[in-house]
PDB file of N, CA and C in Angstrom:
ATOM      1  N   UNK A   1     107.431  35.687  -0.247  1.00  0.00           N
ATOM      2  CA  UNK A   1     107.988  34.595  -1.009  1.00  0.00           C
ATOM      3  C   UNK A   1     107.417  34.657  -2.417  1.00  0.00           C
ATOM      4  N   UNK A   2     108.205  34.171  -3.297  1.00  0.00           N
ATOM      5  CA  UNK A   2     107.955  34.031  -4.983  1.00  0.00           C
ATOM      6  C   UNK A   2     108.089  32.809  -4.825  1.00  0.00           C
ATOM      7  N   UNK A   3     106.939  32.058  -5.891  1.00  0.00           N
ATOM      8  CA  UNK A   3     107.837  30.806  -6.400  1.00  0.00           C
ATOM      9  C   UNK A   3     107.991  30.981  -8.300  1.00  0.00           C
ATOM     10  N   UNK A   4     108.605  30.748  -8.575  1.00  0.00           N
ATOM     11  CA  UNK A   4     109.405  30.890  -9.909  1.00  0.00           C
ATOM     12  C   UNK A   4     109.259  29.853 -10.193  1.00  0.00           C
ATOM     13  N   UNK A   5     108.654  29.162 -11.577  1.00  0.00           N
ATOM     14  CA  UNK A   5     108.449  27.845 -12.531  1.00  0.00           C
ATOM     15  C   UNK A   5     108.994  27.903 -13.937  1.00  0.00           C
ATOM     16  N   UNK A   6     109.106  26.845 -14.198  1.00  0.00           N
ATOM     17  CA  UNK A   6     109.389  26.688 -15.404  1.00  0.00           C
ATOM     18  C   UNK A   6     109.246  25.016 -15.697  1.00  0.00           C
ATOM     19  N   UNK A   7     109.459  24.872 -17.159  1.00  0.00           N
ATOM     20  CA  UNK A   7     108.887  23.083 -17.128  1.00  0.00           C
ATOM     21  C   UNK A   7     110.389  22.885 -18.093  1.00  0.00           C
ATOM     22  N   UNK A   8     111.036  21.630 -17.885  1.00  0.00           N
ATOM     23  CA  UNK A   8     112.476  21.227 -18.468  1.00  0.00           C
ATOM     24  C   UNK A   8     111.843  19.828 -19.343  1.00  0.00           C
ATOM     25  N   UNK A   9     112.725  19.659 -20.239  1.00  0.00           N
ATOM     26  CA  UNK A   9     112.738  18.437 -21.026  1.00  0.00           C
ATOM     27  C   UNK A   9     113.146  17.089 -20.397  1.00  0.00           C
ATOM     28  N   UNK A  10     113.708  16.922 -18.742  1.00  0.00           N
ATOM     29  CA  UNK A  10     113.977  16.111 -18.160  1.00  0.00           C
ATOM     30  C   UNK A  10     114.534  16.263 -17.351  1.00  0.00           C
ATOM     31  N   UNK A  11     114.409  15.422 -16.124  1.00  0.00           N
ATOM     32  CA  UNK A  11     115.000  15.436 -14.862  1.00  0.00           C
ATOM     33  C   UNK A  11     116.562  15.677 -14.681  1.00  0.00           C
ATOM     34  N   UNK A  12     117.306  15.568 -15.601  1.00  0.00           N
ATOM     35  CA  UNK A  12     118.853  16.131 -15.830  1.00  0.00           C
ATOM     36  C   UNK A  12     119.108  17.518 -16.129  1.00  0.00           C
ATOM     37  N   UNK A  13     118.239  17.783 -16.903  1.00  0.00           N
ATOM     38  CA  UNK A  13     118.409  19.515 -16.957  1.00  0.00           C
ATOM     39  C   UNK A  13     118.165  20.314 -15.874  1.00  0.00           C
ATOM     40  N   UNK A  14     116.439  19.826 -15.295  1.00  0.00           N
ATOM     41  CA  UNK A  14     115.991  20.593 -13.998  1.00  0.00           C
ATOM     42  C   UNK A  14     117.186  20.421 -12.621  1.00  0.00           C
ATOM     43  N   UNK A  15     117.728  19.656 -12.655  1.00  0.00           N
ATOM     44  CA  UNK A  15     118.531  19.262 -11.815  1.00  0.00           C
ATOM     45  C   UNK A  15     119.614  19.940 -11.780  1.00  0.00           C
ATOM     46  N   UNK A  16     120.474  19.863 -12.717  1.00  0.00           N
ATOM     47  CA  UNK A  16     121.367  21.226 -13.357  1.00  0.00           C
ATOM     48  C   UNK A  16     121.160  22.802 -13.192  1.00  0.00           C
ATOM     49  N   UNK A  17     119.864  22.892 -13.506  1.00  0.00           N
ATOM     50  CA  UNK A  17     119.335  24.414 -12.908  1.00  0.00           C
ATOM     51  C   UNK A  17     119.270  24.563 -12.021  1.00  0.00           C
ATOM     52  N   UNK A  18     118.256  23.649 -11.181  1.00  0.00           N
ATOM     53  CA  UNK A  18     118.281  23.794  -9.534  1.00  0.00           C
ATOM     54  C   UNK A  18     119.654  24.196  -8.945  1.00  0.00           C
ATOM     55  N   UNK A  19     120.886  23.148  -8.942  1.00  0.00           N
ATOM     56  CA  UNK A  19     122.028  23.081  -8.624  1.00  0.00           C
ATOM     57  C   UNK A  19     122.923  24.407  -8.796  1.00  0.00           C
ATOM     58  N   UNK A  20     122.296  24.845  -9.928  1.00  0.00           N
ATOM     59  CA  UNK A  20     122.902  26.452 -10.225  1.00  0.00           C
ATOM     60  C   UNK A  20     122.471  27.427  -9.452  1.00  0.00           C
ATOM     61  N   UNK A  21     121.056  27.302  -9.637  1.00  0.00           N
ATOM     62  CA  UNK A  21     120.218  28.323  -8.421  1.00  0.00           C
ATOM     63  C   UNK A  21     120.758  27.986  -7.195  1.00  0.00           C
ATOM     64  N   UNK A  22     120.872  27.238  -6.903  1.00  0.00           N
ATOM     65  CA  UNK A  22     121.065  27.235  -5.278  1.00  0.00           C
ATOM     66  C   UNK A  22     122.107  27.139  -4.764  1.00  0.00           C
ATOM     67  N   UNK A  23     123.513  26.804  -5.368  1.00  0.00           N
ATOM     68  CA  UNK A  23     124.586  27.481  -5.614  1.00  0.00           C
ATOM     69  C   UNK A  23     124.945  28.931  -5.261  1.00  0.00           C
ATOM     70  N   UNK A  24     124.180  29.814  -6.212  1.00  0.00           N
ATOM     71  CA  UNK A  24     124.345  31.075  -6.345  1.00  0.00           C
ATOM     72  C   UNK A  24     123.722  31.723  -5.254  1.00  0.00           C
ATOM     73  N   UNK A  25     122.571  30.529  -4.111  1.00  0.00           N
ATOM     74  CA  UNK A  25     121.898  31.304  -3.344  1.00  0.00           C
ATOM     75  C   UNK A  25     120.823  32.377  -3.671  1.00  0.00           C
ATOM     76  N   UNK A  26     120.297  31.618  -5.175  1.00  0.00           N
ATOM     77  CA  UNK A  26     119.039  32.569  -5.894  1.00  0.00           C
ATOM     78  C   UNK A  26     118.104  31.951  -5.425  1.00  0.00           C
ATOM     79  N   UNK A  27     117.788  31.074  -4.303  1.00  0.00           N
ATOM     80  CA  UNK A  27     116.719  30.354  -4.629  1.00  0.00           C
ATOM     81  C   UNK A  27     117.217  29.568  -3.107  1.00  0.00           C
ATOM     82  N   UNK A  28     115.798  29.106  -2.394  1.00  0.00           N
ATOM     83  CA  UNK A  28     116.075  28.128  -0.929  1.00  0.00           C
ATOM     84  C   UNK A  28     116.024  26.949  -1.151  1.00  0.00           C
ATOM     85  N   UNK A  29     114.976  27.048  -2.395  1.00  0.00           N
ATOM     86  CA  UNK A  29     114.443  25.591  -2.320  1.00  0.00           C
ATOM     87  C   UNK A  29     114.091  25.333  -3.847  1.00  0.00           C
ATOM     88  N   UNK A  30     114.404  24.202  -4.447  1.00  0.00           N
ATOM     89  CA  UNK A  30     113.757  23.952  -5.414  1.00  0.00           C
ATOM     90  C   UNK A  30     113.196  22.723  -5.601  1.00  0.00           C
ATOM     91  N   UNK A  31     112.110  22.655  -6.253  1.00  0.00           N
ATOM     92  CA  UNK A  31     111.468  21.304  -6.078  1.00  0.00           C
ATOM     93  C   UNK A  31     110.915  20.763  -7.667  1.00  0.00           C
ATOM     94  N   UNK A  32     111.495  19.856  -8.271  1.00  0.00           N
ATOM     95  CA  UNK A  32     111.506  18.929  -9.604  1.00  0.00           C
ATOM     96  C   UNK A  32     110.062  17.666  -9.504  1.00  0.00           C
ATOM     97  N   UNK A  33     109.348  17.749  -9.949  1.00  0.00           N
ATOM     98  CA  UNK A  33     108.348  17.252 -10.175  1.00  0.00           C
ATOM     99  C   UNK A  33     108.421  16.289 -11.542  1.00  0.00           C
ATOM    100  N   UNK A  34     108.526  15.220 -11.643  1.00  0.00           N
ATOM    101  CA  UNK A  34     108.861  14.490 -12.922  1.00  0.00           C
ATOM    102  C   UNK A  34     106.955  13.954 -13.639  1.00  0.00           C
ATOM    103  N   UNK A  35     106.707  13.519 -14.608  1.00  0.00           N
ATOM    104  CA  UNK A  35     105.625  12.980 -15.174  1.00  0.00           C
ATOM    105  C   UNK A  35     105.086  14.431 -15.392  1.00  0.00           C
ATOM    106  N   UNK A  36     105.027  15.595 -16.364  1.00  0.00           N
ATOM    107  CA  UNK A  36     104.368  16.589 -16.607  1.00  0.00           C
ATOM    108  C   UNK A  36     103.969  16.383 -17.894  1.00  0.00           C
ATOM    109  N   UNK A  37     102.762  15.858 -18.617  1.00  0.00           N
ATOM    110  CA  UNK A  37     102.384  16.044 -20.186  1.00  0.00           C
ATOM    111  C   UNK A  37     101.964  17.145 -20.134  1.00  0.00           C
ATOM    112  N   UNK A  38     102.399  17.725 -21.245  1.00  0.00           N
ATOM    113  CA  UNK A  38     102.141  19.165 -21.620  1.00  0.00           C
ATOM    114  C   UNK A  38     101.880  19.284 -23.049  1.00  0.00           C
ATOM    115  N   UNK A  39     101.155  20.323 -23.462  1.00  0.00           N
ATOM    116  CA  UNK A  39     100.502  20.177 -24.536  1.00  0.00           C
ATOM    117  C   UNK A  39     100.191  21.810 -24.726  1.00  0.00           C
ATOM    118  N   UNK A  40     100.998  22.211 -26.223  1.00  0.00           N
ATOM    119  CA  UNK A  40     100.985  23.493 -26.202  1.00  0.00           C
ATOM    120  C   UNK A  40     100.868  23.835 -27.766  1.00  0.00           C
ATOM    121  N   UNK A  41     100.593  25.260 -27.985  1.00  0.00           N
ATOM    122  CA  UNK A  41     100.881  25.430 -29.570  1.00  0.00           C
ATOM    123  C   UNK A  41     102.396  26.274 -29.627  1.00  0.00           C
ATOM    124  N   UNK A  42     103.037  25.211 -30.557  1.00  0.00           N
ATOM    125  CA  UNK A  42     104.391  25.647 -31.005  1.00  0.00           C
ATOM    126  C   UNK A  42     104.475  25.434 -32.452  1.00  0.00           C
ATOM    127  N   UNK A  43     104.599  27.123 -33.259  1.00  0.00           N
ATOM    128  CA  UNK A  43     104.888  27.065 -34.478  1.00  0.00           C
ATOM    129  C   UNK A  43     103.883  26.482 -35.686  1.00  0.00           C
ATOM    130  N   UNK A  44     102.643  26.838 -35.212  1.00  0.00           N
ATOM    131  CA  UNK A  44     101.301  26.519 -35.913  1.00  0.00           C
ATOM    132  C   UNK A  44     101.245  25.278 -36.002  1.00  0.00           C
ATOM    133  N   UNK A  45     101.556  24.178 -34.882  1.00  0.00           N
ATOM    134  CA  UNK A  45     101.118  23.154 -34.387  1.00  0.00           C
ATOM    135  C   UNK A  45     100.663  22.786 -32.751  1.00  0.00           C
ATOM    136  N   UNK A  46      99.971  22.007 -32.661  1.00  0.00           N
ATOM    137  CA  UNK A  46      99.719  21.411 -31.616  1.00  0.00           C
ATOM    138  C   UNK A  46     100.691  20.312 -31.066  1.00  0.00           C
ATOM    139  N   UNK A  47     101.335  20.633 -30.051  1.00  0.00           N
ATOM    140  CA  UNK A  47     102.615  19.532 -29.407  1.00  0.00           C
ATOM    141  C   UNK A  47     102.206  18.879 -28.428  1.00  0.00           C
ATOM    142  N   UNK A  48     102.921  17.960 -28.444  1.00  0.00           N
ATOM    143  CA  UNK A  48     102.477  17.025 -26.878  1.00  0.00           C
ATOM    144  C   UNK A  48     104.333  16.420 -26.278  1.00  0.00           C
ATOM    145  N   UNK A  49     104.005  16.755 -25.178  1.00  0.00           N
ATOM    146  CA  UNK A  49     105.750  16.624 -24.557  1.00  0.00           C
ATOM    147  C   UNK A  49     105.776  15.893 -23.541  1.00  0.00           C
ATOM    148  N   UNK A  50     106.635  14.681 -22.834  1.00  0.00           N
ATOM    149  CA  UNK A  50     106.520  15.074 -21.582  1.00  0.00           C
ATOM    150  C   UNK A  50     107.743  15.778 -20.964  1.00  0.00           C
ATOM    151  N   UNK A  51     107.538  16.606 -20.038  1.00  0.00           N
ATOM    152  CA  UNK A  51     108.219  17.552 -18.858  1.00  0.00           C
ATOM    153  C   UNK A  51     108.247  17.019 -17.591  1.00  0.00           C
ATOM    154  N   UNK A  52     109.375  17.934 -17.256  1.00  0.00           N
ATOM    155  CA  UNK A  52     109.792  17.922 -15.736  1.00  0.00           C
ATOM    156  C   UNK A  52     109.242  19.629 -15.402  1.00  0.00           C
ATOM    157  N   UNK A  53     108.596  19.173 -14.002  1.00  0.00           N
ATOM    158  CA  UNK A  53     108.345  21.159 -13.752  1.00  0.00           C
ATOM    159  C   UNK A  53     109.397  21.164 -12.812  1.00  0.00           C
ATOM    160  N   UNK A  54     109.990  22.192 -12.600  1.00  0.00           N
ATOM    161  CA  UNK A  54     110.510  22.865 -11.639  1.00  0.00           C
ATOM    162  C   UNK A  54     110.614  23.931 -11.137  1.00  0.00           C
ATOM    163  N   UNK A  55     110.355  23.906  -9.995  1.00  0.00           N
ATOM    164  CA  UNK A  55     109.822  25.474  -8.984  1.00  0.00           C
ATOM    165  C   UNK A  55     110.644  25.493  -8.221  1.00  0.00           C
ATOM    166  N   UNK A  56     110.941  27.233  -7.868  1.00  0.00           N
ATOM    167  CA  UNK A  56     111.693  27.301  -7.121  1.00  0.00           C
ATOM    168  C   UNK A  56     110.787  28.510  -5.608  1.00  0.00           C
ATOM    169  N   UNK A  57     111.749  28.488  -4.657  1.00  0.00           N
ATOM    170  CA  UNK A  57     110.995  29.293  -3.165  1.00  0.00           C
ATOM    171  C   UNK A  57     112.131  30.402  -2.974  1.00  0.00           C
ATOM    172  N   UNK A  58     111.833  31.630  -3.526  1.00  0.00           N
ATOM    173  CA  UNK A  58     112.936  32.549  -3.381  1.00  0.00           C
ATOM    174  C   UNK A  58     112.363  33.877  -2.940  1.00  0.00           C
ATOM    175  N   UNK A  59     112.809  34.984  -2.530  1.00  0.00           N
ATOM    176  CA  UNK A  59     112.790  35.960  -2.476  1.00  0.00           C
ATOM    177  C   UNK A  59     112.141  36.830  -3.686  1.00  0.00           C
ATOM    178  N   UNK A  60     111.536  37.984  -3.803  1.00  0.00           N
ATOM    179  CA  UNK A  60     111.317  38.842  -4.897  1.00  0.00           C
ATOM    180  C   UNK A  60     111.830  39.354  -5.352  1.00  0.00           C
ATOM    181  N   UNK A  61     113.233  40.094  -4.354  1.00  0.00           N
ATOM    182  CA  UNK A  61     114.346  40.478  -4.478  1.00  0.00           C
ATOM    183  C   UNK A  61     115.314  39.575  -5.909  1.00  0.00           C
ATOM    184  N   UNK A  62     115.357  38.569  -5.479  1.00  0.00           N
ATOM    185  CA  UNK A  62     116.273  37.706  -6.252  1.00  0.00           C
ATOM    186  C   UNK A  62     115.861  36.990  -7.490  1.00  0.00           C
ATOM    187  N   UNK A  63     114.330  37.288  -7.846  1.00  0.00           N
ATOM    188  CA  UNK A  63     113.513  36.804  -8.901  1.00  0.00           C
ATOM    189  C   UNK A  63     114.385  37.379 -10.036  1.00  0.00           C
ATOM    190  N   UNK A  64     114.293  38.376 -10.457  1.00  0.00           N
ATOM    191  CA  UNK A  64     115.118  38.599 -11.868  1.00  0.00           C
ATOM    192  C   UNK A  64     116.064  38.076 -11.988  1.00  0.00           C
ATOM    193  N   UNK A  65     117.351  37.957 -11.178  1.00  0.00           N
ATOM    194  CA  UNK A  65     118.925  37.246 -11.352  1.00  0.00           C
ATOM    195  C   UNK A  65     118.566  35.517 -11.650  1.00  0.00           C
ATOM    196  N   UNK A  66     117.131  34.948 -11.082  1.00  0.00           N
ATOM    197  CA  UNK A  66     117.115  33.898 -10.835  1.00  0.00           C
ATOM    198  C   UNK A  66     116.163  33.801 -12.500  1.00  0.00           C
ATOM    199  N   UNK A  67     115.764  34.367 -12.812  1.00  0.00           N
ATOM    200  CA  UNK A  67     114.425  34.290 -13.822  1.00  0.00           C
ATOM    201  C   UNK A  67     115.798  34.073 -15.232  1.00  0.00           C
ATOM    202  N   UNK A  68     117.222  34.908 -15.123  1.00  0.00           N
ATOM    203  CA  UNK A  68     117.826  35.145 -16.149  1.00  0.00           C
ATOM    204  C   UNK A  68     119.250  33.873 -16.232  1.00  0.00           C
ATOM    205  N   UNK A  69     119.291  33.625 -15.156  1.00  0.00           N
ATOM    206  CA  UNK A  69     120.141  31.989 -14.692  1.00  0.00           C
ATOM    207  C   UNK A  69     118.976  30.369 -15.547  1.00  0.00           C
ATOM    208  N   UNK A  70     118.045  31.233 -15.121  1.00  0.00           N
ATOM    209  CA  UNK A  70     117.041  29.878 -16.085  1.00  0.00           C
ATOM    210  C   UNK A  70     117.565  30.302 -17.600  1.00  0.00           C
ATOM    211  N   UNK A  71     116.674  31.220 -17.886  1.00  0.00           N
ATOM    212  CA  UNK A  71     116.924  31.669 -19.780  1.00  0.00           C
ATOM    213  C   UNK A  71     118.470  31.188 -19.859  1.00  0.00           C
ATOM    214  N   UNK A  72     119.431  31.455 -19.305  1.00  0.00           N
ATOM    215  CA  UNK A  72     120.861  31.160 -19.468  1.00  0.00           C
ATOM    216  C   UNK A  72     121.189  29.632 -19.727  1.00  0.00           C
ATOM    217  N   UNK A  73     120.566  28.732 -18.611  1.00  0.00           N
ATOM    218  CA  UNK A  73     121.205  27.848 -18.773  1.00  0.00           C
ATOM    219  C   UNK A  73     119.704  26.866 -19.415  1.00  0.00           C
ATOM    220  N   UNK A  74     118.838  27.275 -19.597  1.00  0.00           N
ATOM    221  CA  UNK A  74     117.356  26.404 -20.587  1.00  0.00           C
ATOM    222  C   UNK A  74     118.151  25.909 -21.545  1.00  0.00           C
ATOM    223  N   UNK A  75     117.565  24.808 -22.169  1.00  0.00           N
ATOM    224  CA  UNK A  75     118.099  24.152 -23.711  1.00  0.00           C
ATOM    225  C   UNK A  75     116.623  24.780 -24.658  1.00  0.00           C
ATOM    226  N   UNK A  76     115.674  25.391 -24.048  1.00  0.00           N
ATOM    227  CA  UNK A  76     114.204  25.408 -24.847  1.00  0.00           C
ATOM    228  C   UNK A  76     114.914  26.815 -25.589  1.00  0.00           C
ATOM    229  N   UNK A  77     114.722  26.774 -26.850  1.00  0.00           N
ATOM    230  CA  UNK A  77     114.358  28.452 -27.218  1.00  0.00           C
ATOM    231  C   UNK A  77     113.974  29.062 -26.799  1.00  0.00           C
ATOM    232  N   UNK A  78     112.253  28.981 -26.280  1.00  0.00           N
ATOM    233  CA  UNK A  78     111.441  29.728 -25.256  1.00  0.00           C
ATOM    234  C   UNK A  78     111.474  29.239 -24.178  1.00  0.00           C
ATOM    235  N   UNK A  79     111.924  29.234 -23.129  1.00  0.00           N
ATOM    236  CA  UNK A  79     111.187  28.708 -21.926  1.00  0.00           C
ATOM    237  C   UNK A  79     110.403  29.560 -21.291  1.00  0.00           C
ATOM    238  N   UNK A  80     109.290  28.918 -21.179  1.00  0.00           N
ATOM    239  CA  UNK A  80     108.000  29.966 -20.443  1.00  0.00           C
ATOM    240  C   UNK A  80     108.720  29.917 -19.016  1.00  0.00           C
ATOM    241  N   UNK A  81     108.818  30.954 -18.330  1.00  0.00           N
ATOM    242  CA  UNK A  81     108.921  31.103 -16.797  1.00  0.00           C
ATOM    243  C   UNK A  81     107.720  31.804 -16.308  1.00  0.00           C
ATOM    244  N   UNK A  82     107.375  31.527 -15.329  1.00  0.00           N
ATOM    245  CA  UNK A  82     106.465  32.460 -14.738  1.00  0.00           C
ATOM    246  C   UNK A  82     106.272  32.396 -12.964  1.00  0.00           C
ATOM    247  N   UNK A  83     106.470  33.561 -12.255  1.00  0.00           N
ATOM    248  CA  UNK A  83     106.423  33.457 -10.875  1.00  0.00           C
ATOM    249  C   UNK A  83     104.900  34.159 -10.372  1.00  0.00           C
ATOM    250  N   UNK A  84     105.114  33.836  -8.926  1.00  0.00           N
ATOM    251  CA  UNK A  84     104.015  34.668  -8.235  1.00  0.00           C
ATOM    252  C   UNK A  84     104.276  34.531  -7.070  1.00  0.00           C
ATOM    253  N   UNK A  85     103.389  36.005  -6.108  1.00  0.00           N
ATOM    254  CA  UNK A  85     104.180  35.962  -4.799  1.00  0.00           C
ATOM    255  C   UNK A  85     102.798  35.100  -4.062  1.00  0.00           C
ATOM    256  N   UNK A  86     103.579  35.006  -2.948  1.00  0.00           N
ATOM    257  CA  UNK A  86     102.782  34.176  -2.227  1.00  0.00           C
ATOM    258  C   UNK A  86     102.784  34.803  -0.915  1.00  0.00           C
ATOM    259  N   UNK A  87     101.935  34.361   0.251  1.00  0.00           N
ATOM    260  CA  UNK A  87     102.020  34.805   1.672  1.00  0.00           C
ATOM    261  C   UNK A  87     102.283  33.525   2.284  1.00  0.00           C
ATOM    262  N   UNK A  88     103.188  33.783   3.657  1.00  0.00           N
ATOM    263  CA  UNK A  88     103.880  32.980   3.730  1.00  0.00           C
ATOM    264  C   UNK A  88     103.775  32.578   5.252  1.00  0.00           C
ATOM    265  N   UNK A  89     104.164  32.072   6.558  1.00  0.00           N
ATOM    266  CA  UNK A  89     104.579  32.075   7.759  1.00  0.00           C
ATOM    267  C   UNK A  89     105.983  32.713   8.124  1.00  0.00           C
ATOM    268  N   UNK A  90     106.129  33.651   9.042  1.00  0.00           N
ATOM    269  CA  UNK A  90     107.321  34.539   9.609  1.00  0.00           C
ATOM    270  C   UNK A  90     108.293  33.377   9.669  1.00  0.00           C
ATOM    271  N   UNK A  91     108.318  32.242   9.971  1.00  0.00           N
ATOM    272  CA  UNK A  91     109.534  31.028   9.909  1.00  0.00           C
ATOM    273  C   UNK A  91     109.664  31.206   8.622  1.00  0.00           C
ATOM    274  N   UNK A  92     109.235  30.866   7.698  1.00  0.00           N
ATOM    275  CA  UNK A  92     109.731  30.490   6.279  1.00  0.00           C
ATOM    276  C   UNK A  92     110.065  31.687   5.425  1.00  0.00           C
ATOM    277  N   UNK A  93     109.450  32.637   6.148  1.00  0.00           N
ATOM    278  CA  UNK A  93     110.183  34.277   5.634  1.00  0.00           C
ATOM    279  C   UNK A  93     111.659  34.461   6.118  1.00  0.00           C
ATOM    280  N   UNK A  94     111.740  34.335   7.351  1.00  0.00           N
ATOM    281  CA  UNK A  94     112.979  33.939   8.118  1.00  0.00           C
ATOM    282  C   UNK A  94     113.984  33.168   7.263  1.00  0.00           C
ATOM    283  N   UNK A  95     114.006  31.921   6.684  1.00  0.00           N
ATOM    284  CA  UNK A  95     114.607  30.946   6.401  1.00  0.00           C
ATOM    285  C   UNK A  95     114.992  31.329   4.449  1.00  0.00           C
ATOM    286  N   UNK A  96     114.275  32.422   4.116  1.00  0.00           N
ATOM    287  CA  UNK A  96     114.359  32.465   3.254  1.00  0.00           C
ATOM    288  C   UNK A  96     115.333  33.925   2.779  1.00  0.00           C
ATOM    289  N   UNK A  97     115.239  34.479   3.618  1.00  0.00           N
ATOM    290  CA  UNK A  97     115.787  35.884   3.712  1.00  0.00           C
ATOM    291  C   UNK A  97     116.975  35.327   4.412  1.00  0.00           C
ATOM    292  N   UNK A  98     117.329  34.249   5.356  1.00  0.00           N
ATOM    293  CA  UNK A  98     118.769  33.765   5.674  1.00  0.00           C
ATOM    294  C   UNK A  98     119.777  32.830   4.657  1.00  0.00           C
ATOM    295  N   UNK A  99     118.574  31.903   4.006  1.00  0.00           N
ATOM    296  CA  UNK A  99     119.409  31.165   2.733  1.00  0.00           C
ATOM    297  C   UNK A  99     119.328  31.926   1.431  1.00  0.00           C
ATOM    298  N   UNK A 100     119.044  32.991   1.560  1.00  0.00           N
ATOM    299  CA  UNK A 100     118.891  33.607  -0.470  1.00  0.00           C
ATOM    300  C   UNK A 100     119.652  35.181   0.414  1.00  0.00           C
ATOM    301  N   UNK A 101     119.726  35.587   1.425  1.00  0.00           N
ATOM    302  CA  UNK A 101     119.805  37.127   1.980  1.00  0.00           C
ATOM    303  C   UNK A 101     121.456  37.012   1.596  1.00  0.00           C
TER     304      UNK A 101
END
């Protein structure tokens, strides 16, 4: 399993993405987390935002198609994405290779 992140400007966008991902069957699960302050350097300043994170539970296989459906449909110029694999239980390997396979 991968999970794939990224942080949205609000619960309407992440929602929109999710809905796309999982649509397309890039993704089993996605999960929107609302209240994220974030605080970054953008453009030789210091920013303060708040975000929505959203993660997704996909395959490794399907990480790139899913990594380029974010950049596609982001409103950010940059959106940082970043995944990592994880180890998992044979059920949820199962379930994940049947909803993303």
């Amino acid at each position: 399993m991968i999970h794939v992140t990224t942080t949205c400007p609000d619960t309407d966008t992440a929602r929109a993405i999710a809905r796309a991902a999982l649509g397309r069957r890039l993704a089993a699960c996605a999960n929107i987390l609302p209240g994220v302050i974030s605080l970054f350097h953008w453009q030789g300043r210091i920013e303060e935002e708040a975000e929505v994170q959203l993660s997704f539970k996909t395959r490794a296989a399907q990480g790139p198609a899913l990594v380029a459906l974010i950049e596609e449909l982001h409103p950010y110029d940059l959106p940082v994405i970043h995944w990592e694999e994880l180890a998992t239980t044979p059920g949820a390997t199962a379930w994940l290779d049947t909803e993303t396979g």
